[in-house]
Protein backbone atom coordinates (compact mmCIF):
# COMPACT_ATOMS: atom_id res chain seq x y z
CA UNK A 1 -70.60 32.16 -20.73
CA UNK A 2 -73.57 31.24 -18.24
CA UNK A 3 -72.57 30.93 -14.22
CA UNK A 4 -72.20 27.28 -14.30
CA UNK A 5 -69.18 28.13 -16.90
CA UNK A 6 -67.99 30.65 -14.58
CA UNK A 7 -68.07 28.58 -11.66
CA UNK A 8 -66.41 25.66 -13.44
CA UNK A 9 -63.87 28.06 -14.86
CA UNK A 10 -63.33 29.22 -11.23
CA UNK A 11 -63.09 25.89 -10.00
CA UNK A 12 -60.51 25.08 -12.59
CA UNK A 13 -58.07 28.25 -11.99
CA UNK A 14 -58.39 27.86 -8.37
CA UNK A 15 -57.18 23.96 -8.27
CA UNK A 16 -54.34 25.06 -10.95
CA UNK A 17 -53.11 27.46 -8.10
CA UNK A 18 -53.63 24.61 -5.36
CA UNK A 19 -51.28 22.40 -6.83
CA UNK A 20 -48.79 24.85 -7.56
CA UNK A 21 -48.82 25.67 -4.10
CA UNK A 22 -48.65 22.15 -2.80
CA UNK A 23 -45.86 21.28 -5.75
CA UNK A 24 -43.51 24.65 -3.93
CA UNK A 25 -44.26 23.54 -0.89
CA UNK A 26 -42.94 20.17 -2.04
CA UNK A 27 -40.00 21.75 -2.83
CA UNK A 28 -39.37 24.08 -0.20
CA UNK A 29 -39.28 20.48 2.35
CA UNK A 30 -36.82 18.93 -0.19
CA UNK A 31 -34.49 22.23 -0.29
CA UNK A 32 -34.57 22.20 3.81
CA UNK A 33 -34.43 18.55 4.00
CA UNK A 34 -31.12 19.27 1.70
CA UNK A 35 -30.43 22.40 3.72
CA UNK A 36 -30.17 20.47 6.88
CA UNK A 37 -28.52 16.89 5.79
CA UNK A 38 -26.14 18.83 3.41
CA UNK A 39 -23.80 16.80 0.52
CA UNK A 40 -22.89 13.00 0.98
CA UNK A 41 -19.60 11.66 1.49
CA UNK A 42 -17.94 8.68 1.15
CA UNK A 43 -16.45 6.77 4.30
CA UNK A 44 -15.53 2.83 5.26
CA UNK A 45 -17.03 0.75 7.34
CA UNK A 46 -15.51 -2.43 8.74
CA UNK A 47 -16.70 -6.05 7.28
CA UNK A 48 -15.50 -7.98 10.11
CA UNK A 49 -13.89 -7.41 13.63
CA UNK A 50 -10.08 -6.83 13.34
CA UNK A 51 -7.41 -7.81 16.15
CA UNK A 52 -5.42 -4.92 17.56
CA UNK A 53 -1.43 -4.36 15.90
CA UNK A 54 -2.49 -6.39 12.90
CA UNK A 55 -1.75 -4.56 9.33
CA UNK A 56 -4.73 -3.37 7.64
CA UNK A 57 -5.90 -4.03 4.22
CA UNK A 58 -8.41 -2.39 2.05
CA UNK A 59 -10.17 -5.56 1.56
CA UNK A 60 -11.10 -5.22 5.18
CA UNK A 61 -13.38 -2.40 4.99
CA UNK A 62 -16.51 -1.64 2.26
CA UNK A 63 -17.19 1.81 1.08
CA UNK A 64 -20.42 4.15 2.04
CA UNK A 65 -21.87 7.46 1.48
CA UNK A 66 -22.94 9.24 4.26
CA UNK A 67 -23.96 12.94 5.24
CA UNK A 68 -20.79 14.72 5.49
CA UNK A 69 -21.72 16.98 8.23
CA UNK A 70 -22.31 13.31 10.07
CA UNK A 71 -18.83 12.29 9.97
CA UNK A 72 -16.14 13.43 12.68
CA UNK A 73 -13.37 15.45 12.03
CA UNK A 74 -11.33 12.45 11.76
CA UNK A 75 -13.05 9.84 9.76
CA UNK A 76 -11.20 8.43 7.29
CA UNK A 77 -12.03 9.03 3.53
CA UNK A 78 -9.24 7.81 1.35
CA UNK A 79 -8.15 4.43 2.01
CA UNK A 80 -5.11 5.17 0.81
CA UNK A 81 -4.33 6.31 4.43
CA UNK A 82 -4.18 2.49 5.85
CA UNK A 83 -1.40 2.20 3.81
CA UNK A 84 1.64 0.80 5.93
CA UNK A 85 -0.90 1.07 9.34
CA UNK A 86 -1.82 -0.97 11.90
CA UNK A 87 -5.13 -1.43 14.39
CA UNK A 88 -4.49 0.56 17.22
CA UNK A 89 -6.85 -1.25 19.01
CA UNK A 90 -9.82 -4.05 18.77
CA UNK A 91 -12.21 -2.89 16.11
CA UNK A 92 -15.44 -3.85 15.47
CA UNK A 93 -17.82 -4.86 12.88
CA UNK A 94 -19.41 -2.12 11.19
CA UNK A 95 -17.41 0.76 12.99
CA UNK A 96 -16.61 3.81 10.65
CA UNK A 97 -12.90 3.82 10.05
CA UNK A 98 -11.56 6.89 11.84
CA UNK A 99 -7.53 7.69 11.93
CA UNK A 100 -7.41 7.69 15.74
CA UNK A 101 -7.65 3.94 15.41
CA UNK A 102 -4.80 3.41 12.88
CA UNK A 103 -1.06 4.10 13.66
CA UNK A 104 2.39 3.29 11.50
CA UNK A 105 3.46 -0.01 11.72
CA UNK A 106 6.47 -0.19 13.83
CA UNK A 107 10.01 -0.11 11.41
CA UNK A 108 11.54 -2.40 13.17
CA UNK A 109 10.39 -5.84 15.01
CA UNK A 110 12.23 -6.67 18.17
CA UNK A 111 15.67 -8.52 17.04
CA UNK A 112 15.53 -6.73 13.84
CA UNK A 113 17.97 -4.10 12.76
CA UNK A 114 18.27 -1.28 9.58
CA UNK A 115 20.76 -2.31 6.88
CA UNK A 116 21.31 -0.30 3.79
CA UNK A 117 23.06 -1.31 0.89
CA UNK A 118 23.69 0.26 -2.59
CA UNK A 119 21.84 -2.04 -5.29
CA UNK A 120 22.69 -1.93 -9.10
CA UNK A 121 19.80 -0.20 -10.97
CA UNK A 122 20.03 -2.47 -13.42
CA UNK A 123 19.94 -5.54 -11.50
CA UNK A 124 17.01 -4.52 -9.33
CA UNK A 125 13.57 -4.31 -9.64
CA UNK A 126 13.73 -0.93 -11.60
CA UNK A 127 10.68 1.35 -10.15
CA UNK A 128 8.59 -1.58 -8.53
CA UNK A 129 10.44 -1.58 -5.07
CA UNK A 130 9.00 0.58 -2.62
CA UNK A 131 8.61 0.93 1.30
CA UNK A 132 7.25 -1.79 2.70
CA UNK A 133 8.19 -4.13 -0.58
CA UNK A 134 9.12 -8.13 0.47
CA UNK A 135 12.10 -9.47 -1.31
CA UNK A 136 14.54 -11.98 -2.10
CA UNK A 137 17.76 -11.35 -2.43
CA UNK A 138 19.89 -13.22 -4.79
CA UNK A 139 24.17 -12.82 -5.20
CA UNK A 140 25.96 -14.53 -7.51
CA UNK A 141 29.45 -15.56 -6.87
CA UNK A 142 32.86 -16.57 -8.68
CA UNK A 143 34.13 -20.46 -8.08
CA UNK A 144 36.43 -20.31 -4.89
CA UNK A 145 38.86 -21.78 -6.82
CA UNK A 146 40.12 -21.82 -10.36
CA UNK A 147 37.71 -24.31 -12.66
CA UNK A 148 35.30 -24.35 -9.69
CA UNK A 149 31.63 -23.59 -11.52
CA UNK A 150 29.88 -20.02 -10.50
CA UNK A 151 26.97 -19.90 -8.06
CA UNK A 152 24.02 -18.43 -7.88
CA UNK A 153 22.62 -18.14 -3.77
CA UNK A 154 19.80 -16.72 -2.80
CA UNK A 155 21.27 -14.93 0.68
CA UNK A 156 18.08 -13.74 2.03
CA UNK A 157 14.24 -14.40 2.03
CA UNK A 158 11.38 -12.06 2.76
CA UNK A 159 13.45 -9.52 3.33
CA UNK A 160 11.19 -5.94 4.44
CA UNK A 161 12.10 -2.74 2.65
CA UNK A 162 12.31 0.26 5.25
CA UNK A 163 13.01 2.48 2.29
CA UNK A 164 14.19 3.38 -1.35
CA UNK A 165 16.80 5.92 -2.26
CA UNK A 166 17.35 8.26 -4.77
CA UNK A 167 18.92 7.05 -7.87
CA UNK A 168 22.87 7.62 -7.63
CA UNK A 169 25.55 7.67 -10.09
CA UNK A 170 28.30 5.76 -8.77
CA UNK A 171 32.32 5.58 -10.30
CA UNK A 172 33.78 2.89 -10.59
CA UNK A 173 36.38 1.39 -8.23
CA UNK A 174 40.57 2.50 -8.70
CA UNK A 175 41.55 -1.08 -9.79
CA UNK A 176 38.50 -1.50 -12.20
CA UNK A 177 38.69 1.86 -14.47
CA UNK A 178 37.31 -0.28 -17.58
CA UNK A 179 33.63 -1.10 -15.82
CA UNK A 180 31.56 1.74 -17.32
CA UNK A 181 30.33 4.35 -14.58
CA UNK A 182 26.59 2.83 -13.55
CA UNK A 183 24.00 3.67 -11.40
CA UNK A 184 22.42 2.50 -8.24
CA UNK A 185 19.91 2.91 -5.88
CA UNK A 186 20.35 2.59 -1.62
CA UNK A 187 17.83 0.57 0.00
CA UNK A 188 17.43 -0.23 3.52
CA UNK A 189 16.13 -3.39 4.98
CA UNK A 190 14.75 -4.45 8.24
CA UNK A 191 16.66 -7.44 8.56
CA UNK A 192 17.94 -10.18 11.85
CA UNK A 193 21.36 -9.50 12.79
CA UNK A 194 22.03 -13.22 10.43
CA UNK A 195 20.66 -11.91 7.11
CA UNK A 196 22.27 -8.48 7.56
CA UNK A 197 25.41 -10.25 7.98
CA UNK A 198 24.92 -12.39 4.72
CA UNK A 199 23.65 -9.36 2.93
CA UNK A 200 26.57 -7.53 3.75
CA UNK A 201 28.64 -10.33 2.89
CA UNK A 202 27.29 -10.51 -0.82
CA UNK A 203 27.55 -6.77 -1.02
CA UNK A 204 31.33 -7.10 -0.14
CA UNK A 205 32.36 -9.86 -2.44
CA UNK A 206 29.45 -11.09 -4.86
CA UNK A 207 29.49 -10.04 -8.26
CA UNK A 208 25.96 -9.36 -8.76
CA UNK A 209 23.36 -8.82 -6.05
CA UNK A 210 19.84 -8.81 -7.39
CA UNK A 211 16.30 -7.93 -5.54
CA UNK A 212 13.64 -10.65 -6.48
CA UNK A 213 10.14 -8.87 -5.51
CA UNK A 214 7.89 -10.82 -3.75
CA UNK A 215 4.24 -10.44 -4.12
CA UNK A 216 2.20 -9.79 -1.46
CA UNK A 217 0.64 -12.86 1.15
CA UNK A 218 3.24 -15.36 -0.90
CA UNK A 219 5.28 -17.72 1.17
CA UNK A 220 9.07 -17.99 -0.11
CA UNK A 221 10.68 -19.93 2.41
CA UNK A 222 12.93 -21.85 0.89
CA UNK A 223 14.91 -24.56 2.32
CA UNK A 224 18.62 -24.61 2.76
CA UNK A 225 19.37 -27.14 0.37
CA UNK A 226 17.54 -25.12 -2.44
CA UNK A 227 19.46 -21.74 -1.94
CA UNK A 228 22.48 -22.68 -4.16
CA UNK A 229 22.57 -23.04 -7.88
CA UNK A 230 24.80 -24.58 -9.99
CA UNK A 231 24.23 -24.44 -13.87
CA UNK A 232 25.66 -27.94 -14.27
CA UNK A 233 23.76 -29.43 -11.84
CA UNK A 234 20.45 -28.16 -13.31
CA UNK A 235 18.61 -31.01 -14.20
């Protein structure tokens, strides 16, 4: 090997080791850059502005990742936690959704009062019910008068669930030993002091009181005239 060989051979070995230094030194930025910024979260940022005491709804927010050594002690990373809350305050577009800004909705509304009344397993909306549930109630009653048809009457609409029960076997009454032993469930409603009254009512002396759930955003009102059914006079 003649000393141009050498040299080049040199030459060769010596930019080998140059970019093995630059390629570590690559990687000791990318460790510290790590080092320093640390694993990524995910939080929620707001899509639009959002009035103060109005109910909050996941559609509301998009999800991010983020640093998680950038996010307060109190951001919110589960949107599961909005669940049944309110806006504390105004909040604004593209804010970070923090729990400080979120609080229970109130249980009751001003005029409204807790009612709780046992409902038939069978006849309700087995498992599906929960707090904060909107539903119809429906009660079905005997003719007042013998060869008078049965009607069905939807007592109350939009009727709020506070909450659900635990599932309770109940006996049957003294003067009705043959009705089979059955089980039901006590829910509570947030209701004016008109529907508790015609909820209590149908739990008194209706045969059957049944929960109708309503889906979310619907709009049952239903007029007076439509609240009674008659099978004969179905058309």
């Amino acid at each position: 090997m003649n000393s141009r060989q050498r040299r080049g051979v040199i030459l060769l070995i010596l930019s080998v080791v140059c970019a093995l230094g630059a390629f570590a030194g690559v990687l000791s930025v990318i460790d510290d850059a790590e080092s320093k910024v640390g694993p990524e979260v995910t939080a929620y940022r707001l899509k639009a502005n959002v009035e103060p005491y109005k109910p909050l709804a996941a559609a509301q927010f998009e999800k991010i990742s983020m640093p998680e050594r950038w996010l307060s002690d109190n951001a919110v990373t589960d949107l599961r936690e909005i669940e049944g809350k309110i806006a504390v305050t105004a909040l604004k577009k593209g804010s970070l959704l923090q729990s400080d800004m979120i609080v229970a909705q109130p249980a009751l509304q001003p005029g409204q009062q807790e009612v709780a009344i046992m409902i038939d397993a069978a006849t309700g909306v087995a498992g599906k019910i929960t707090p904060n549930s909107t539903v119809n109630v429906y009660a079905t009653f005997e003719g007042a008068r013998e060869g008078d048809p049965a009607q069905s009457k939807i007592i109350v609409t939009n009727a709020k669930v506070l909450d659900v029960g635990d599932l309770t076997p109940l006996e049957p009454d003294a003067d009705d030993r043959d009705r089979q032993l059955t089980k039901a469930v006590p829910i509570t409603f947030a209701l004016s002091t008109l529907d508790a009254q015609r909820l209590t009512y149908a739990e008194s002396f209706a045969q059957r009181v049944r929960l109708a759930l309503v889906a979310p955003g619907s709009d049952t009102t239903v007029p007076e005239s439509d609240r009674t059914y008659e099978l004969a006079k179905d058309k």
